[in-house]
Protein backbone atom coordinates (compact mmCIF):
# COMPACT_ATOMS: atom_id res chain seq x y z
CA UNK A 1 -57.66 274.75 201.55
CA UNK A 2 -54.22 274.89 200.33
CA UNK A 3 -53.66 272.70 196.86
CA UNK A 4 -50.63 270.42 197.09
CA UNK A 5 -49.72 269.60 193.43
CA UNK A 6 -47.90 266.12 194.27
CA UNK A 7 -51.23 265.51 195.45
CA UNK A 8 -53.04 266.55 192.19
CA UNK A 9 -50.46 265.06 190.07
CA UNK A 10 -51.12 261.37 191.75
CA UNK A 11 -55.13 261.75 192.04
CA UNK A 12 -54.86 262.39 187.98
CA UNK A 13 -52.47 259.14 187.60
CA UNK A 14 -55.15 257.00 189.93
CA UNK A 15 -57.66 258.65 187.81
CA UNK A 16 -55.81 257.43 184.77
CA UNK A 17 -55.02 253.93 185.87
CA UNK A 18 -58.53 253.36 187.11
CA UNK A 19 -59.86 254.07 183.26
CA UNK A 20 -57.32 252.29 181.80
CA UNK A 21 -58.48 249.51 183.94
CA UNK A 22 -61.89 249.91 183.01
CA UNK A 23 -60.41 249.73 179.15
CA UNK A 24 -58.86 246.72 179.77
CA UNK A 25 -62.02 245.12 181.48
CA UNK A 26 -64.32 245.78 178.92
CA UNK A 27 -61.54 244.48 175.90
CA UNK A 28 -61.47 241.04 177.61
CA UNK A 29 -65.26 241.00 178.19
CA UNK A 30 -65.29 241.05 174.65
CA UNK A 31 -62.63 238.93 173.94
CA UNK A 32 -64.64 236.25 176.16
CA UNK A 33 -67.55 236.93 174.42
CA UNK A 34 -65.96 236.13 170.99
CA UNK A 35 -64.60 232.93 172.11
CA UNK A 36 -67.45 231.93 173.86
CA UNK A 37 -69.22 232.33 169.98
CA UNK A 38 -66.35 230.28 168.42
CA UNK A 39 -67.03 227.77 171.12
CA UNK A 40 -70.35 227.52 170.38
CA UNK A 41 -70.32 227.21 166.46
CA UNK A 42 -67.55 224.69 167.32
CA UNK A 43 -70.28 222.76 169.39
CA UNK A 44 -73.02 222.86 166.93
CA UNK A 45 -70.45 221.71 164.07
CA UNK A 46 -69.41 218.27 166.28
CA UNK A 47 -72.93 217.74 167.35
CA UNK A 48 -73.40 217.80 163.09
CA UNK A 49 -70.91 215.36 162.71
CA UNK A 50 -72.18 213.27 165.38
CA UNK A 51 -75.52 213.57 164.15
CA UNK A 52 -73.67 212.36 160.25
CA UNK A 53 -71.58 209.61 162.15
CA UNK A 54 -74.93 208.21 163.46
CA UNK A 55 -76.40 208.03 159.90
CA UNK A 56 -73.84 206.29 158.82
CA UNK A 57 -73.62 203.98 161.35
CA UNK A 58 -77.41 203.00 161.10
CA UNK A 59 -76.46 202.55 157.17
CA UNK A 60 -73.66 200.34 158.17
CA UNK A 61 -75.90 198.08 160.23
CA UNK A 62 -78.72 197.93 157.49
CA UNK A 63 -76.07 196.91 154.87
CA UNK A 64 -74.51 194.30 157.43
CA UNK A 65 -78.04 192.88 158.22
CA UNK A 66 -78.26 192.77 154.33
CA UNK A 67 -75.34 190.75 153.77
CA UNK A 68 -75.98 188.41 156.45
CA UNK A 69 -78.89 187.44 155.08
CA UNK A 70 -77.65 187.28 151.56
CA UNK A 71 -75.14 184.95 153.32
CA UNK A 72 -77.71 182.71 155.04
CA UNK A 73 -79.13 182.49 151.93
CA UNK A 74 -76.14 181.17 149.63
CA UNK A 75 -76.16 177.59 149.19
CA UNK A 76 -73.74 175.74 151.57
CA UNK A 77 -70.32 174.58 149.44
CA UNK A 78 -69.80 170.81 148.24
């Protein structure tokens, strides 16, 4: 078999571009992978807030119900 160095020369370069592909692959994998955690934390720190707004609310309503009563209970002006 006689060896044809063009031919060498551009099965190293597809050798080479196929790894760097593989590089690249694996880099955004793990790029995804990161942002996928920051996603996540993001999530769990809105559902936390959510969770904080609801409190709140329910306080809100308590207090209201409160001062309705309070209200009611005022005598009516002459």
């Amino acid at each position: 078999m006689t060896s044809d160095p063009g031919m060498t020369l551009r099965v190293a370069r597809l050798e080479n571009d196929t790894e760097s592909i593989y590089e690249l692959l694996t880099e955004v994998r793990s790029t995804q992978d990161d942002h996928t955690l920051r996603f996540d934390r993001m999530e769990d720190t809105l559902t936390e807030v959510r969770s904080s707004q609801d409190e709140h609310t329910l306080r809100f309503d308590r207090i209201e119900t409160i001062l309705t009563e309070v209200v009611r209970r005022l005598p009516e002006s002459s």
